[in-house]
PDB file of N, CA and C in Angstrom:
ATOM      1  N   UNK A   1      94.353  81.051  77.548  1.00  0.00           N
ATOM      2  CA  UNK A   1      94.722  81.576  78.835  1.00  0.00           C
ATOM      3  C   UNK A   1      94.322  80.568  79.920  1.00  0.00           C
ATOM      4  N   UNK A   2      95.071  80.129  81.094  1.00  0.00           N
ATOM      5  CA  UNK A   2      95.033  79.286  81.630  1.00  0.00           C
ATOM      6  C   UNK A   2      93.643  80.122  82.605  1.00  0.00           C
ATOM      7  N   UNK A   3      92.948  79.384  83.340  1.00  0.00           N
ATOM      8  CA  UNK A   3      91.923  79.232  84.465  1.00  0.00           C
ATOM      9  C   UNK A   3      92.424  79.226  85.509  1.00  0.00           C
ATOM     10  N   UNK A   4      91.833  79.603  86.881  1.00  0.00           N
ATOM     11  CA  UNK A   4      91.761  79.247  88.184  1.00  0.00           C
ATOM     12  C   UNK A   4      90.579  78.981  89.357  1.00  0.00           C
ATOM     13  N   UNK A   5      90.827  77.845  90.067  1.00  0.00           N
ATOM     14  CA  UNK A   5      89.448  77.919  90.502  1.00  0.00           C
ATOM     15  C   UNK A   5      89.706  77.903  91.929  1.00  0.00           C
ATOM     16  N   UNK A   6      89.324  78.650  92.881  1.00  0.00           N
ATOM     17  CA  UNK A   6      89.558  78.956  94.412  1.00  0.00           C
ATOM     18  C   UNK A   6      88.393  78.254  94.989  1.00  0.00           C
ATOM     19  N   UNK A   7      88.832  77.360  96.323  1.00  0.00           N
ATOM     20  CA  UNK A   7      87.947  76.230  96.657  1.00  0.00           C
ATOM     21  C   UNK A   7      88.186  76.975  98.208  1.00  0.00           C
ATOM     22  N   UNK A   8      86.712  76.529  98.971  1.00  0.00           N
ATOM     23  CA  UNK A   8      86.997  76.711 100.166  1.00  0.00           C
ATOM     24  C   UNK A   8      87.129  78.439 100.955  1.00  0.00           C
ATOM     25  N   UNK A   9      86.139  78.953 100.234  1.00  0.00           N
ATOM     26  CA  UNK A   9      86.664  80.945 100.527  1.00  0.00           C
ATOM     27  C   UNK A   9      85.335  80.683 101.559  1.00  0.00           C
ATOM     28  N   UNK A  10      85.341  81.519 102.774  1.00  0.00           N
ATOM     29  CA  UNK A  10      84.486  81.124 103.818  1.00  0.00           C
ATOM     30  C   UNK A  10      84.222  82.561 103.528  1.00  0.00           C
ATOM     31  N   UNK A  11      82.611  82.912 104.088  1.00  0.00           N
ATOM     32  CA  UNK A  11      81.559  83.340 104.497  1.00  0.00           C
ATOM     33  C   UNK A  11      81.635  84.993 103.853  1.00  0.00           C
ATOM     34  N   UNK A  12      82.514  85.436 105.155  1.00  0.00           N
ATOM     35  CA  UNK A  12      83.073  86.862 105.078  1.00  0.00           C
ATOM     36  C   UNK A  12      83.815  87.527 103.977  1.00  0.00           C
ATOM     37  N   UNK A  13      84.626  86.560 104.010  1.00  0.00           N
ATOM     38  CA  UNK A  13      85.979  86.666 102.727  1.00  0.00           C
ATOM     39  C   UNK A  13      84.905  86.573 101.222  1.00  0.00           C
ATOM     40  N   UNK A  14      83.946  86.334 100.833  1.00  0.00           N
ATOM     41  CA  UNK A  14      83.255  86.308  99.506  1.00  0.00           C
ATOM     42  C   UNK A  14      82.324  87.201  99.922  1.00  0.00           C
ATOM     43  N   UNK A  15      81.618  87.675 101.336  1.00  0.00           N
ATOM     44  CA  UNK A  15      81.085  88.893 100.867  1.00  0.00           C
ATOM     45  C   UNK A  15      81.576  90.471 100.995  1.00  0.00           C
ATOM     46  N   UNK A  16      83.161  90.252 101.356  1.00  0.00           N
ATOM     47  CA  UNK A  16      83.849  91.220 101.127  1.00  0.00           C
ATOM     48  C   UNK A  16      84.250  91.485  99.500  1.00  0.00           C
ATOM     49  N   UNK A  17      84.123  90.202  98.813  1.00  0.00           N
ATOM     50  CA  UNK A  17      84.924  89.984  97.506  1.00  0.00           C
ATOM     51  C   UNK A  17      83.281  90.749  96.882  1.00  0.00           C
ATOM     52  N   UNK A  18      82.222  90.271  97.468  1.00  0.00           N
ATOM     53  CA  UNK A  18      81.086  90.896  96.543  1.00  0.00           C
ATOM     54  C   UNK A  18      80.982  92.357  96.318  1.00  0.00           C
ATOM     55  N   UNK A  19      81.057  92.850  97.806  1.00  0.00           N
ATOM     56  CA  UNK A  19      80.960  94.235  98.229  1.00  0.00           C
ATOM     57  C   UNK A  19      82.289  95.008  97.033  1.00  0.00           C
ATOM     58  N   UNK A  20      83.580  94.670  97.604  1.00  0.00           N
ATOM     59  CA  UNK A  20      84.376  95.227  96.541  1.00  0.00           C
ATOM     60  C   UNK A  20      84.066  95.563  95.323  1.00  0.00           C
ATOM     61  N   UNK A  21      83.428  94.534  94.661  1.00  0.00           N
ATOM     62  CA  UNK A  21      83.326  94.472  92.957  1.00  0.00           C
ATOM     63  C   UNK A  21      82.096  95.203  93.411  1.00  0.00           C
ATOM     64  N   UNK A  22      81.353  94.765  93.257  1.00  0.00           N
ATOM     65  CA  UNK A  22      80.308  96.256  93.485  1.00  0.00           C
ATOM     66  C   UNK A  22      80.501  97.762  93.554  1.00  0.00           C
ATOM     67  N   UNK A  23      81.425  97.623  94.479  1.00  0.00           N
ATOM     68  CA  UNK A  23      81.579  99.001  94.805  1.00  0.00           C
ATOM     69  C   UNK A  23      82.726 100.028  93.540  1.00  0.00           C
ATOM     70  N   UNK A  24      83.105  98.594  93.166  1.00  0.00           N
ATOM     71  CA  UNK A  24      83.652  99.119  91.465  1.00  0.00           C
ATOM     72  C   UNK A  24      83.556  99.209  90.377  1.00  0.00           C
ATOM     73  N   UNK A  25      81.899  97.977  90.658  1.00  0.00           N
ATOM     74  CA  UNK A  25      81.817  98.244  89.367  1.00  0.00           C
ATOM     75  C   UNK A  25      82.225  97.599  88.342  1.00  0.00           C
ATOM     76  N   UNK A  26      82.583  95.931  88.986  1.00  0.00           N
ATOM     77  CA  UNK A  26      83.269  94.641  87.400  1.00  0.00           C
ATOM     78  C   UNK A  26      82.280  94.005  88.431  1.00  0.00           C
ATOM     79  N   UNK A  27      82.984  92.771  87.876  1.00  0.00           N
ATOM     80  CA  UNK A  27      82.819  91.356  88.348  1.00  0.00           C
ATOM     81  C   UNK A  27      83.618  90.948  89.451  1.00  0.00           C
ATOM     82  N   UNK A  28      83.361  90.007  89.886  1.00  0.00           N
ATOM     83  CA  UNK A  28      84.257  89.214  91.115  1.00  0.00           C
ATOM     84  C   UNK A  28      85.763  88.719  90.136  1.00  0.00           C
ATOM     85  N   UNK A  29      85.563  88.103  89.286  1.00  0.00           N
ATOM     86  CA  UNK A  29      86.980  88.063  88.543  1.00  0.00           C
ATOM     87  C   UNK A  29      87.681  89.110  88.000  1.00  0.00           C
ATOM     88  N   UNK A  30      86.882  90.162  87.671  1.00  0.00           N
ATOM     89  CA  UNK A  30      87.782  91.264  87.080  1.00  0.00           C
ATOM     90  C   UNK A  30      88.122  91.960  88.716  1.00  0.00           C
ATOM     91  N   UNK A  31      87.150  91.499  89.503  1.00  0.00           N
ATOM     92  CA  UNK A  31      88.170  92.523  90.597  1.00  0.00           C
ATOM     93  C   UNK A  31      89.353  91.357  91.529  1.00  0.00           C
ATOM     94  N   UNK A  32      88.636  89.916  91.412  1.00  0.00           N
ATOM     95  CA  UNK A  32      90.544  89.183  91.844  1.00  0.00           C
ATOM     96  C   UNK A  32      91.457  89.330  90.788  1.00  0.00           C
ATOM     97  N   UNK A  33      91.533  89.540  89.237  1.00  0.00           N
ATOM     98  CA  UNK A  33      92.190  89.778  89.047  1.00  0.00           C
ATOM     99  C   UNK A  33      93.100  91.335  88.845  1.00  0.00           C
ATOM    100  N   UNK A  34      92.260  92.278  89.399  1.00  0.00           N
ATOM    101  CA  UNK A  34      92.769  93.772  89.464  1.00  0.00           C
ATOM    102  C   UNK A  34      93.755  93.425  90.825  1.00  0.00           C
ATOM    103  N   UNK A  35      93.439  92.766  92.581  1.00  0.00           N
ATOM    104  CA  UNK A  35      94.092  92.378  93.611  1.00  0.00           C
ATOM    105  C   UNK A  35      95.351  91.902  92.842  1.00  0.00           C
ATOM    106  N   UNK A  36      94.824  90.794  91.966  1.00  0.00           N
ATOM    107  CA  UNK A  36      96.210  90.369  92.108  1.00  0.00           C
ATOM    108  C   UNK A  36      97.085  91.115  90.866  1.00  0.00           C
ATOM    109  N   UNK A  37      96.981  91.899  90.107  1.00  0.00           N
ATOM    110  CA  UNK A  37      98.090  92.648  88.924  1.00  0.00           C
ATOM    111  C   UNK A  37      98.086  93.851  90.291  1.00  0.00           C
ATOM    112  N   UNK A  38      97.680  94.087  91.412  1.00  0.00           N
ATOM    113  CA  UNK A  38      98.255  95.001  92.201  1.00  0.00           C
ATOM    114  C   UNK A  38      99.245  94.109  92.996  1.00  0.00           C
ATOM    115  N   UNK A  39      98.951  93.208  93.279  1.00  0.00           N
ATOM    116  CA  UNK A  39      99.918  92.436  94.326  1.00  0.00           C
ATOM    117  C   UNK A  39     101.626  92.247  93.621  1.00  0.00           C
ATOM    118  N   UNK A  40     101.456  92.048  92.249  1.00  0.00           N
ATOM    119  CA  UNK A  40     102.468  91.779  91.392  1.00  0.00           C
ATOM    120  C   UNK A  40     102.889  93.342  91.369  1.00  0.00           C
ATOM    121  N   UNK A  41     102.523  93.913  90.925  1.00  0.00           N
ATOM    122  CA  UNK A  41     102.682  95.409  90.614  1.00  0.00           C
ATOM    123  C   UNK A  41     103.627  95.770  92.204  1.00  0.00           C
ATOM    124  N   UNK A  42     103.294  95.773  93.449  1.00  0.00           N
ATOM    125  CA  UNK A  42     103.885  96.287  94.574  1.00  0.00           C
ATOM    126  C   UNK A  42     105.050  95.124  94.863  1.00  0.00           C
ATOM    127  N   UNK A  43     105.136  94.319  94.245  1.00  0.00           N
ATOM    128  CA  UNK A  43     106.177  93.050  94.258  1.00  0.00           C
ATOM    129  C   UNK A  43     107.244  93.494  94.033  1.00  0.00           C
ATOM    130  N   UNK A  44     106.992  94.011  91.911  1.00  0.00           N
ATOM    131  CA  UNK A  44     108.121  94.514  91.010  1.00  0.00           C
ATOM    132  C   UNK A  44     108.177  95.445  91.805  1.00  0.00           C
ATOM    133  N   UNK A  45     107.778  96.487  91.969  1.00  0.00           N
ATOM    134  CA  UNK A  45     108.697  97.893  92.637  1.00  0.00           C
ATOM    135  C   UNK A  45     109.336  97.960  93.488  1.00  0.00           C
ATOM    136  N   UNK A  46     109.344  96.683  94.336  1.00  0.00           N
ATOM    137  CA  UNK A  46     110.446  96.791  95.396  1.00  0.00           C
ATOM    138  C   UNK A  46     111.591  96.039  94.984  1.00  0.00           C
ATOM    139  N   UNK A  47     111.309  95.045  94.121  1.00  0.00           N
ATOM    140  CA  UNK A  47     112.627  94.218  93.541  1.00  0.00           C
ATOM    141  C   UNK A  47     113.561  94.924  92.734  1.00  0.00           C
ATOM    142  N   UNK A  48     112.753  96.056  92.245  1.00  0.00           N
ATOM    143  CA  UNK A  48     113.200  97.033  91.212  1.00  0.00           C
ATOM    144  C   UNK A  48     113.389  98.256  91.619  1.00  0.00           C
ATOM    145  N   UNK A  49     113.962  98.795  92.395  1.00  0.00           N
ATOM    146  CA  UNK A  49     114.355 100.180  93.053  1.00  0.00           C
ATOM    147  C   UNK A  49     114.399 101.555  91.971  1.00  0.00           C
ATOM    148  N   UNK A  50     115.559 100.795  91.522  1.00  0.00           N
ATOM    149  CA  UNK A  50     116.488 101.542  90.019  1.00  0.00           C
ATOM    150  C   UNK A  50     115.043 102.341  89.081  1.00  0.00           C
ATOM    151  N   UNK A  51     114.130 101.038  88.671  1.00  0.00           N
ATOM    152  CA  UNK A  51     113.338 101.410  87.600  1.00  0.00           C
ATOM    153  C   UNK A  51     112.308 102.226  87.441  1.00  0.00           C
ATOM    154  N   UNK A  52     112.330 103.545  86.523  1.00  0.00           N
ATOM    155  CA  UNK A  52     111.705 104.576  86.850  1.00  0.00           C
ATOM    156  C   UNK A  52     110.213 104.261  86.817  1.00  0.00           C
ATOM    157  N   UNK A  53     109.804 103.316  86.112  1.00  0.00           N
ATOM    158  CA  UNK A  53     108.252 102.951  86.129  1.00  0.00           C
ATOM    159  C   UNK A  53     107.499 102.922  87.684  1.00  0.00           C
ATOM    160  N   UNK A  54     108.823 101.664  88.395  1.00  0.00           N
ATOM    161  CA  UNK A  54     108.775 101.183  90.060  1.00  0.00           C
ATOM    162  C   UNK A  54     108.345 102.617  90.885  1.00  0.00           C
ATOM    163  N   UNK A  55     109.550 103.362  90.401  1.00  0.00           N
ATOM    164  CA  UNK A  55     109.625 104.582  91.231  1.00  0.00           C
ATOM    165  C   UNK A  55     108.220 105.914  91.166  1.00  0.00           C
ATOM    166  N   UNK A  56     107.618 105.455  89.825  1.00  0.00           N
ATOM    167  CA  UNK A  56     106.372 105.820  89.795  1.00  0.00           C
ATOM    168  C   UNK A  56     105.280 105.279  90.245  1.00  0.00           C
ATOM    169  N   UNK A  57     105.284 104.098  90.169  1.00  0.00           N
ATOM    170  CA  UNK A  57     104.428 103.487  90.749  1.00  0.00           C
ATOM    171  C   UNK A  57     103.883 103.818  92.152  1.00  0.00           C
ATOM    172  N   UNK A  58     105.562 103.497  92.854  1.00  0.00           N
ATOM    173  CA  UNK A  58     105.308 103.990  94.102  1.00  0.00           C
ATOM    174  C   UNK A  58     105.183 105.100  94.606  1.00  0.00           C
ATOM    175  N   UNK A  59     105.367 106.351  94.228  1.00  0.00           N
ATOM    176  CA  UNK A  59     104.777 107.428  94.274  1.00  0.00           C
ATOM    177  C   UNK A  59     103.428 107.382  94.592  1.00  0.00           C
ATOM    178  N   UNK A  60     102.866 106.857  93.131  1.00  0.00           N
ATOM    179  CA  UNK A  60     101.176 106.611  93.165  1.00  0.00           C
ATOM    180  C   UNK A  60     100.622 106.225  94.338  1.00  0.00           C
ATOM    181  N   UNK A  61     101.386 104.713  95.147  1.00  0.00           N
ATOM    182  CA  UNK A  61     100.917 104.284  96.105  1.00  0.00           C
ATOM    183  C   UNK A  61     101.048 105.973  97.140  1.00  0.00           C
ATOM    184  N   UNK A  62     102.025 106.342  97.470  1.00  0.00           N
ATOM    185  CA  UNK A  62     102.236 107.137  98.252  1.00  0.00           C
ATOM    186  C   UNK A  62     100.626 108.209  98.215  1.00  0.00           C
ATOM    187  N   UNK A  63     100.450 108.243  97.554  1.00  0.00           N
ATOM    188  CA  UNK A  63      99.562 109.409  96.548  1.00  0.00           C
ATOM    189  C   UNK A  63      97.945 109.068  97.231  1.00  0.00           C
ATOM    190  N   UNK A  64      97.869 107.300  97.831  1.00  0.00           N
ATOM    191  CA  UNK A  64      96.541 107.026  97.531  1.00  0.00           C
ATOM    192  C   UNK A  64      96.190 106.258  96.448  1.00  0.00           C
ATOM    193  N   UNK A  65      97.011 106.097  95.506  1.00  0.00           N
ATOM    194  CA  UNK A  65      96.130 105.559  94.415  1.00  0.00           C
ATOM    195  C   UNK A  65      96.560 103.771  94.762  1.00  0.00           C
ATOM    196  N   UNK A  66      95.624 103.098  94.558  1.00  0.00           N
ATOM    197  CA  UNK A  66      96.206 101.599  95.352  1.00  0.00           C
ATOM    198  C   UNK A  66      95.735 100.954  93.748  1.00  0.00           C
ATOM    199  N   UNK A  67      94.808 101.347  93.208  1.00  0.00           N
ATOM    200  CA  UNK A  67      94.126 100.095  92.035  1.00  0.00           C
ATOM    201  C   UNK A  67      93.585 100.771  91.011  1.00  0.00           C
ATOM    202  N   UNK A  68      93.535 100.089  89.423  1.00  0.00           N
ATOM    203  CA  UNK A  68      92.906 101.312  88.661  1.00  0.00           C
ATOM    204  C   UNK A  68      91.603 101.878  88.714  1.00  0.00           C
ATOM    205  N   UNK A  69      91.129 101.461  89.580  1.00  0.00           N
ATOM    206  CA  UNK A  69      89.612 102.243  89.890  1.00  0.00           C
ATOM    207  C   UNK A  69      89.255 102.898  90.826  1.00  0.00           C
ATOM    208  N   UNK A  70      90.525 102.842  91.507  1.00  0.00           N
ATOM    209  CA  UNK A  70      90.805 104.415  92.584  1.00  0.00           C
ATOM    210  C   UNK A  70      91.480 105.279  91.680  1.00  0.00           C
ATOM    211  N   UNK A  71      92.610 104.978  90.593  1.00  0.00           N
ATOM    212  CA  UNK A  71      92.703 106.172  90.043  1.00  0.00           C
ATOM    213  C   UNK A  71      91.945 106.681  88.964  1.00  0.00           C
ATOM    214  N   UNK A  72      90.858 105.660  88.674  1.00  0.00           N
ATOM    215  CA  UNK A  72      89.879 106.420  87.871  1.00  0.00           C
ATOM    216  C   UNK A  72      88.830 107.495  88.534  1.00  0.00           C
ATOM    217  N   UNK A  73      88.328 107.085  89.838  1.00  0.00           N
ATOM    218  CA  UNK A  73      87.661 107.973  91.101  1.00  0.00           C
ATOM    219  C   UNK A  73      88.564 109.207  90.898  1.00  0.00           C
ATOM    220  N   UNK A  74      89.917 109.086  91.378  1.00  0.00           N
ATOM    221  CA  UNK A  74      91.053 110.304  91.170  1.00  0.00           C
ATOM    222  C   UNK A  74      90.688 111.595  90.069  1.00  0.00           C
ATOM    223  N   UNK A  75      90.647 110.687  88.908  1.00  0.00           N
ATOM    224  CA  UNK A  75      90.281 111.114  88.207  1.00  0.00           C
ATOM    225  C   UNK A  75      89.191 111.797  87.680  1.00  0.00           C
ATOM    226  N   UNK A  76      88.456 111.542  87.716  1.00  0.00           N
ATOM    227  CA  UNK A  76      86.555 111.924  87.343  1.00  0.00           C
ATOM    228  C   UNK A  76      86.238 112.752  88.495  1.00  0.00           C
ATOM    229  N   UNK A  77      86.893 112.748  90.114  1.00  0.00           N
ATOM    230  CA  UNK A  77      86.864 113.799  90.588  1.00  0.00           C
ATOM    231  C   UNK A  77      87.160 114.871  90.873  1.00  0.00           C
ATOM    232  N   UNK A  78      88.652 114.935  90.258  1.00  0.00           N
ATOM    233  CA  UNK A  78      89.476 116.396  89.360  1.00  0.00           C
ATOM    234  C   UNK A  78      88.602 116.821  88.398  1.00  0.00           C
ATOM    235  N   UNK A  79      88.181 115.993  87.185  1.00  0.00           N
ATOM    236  CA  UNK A  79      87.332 116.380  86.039  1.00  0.00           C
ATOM    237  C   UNK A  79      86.077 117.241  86.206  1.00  0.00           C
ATOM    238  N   UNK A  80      85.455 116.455  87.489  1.00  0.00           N
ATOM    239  CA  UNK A  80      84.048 117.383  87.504  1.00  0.00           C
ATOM    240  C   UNK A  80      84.205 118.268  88.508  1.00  0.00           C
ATOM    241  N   UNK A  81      85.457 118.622  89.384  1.00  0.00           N
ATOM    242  CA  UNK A  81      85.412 119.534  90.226  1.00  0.00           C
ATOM    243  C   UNK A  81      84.994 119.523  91.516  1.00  0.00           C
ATOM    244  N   UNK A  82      85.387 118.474  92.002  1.00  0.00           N
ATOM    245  CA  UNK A  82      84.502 117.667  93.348  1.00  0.00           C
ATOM    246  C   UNK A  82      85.957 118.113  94.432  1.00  0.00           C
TER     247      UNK A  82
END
């Protein structure tokens, strides 16, 4: 699997990137790469109108759910009754 290495992220922008993953619960790479399979993800659904996956997707967005660890929150807080 190919690598990437981001040069040059100033101050704010990495301790927003810290705070995030924290607040979810990976790593700094598992959470740029959750940003970016969302960025791709809201890409396809608009290129793709027709496709019922798209059309679910975007629902979801509609819904609140932006990333899979908001719809796991979603989730676990239906479960326990919150």
């Amino acid at each position: 699997m190919p690598n990437l290495t981001l040069r040059r992220i100033d101050d704010e922008t990495m301790h927003w990137l810290r705070s995030r993953s924290a607040l979810h619960g990976r790593s700094i790479n598992a959470e740029l790469l959750d940003i970016l399979h969302v960025a791709r993800a809201d890409e396809l659904s608009e290129e793709q109108p027709d496709n019922p996956f798209a059309a679910a997707y975007r629902k979801a967005r509609t819904m609140g759910v932006r990333t899979p660890s908001t719809a796991q929150s979603i989730v676990r807080a239906d479960r326990d009754g919150r």
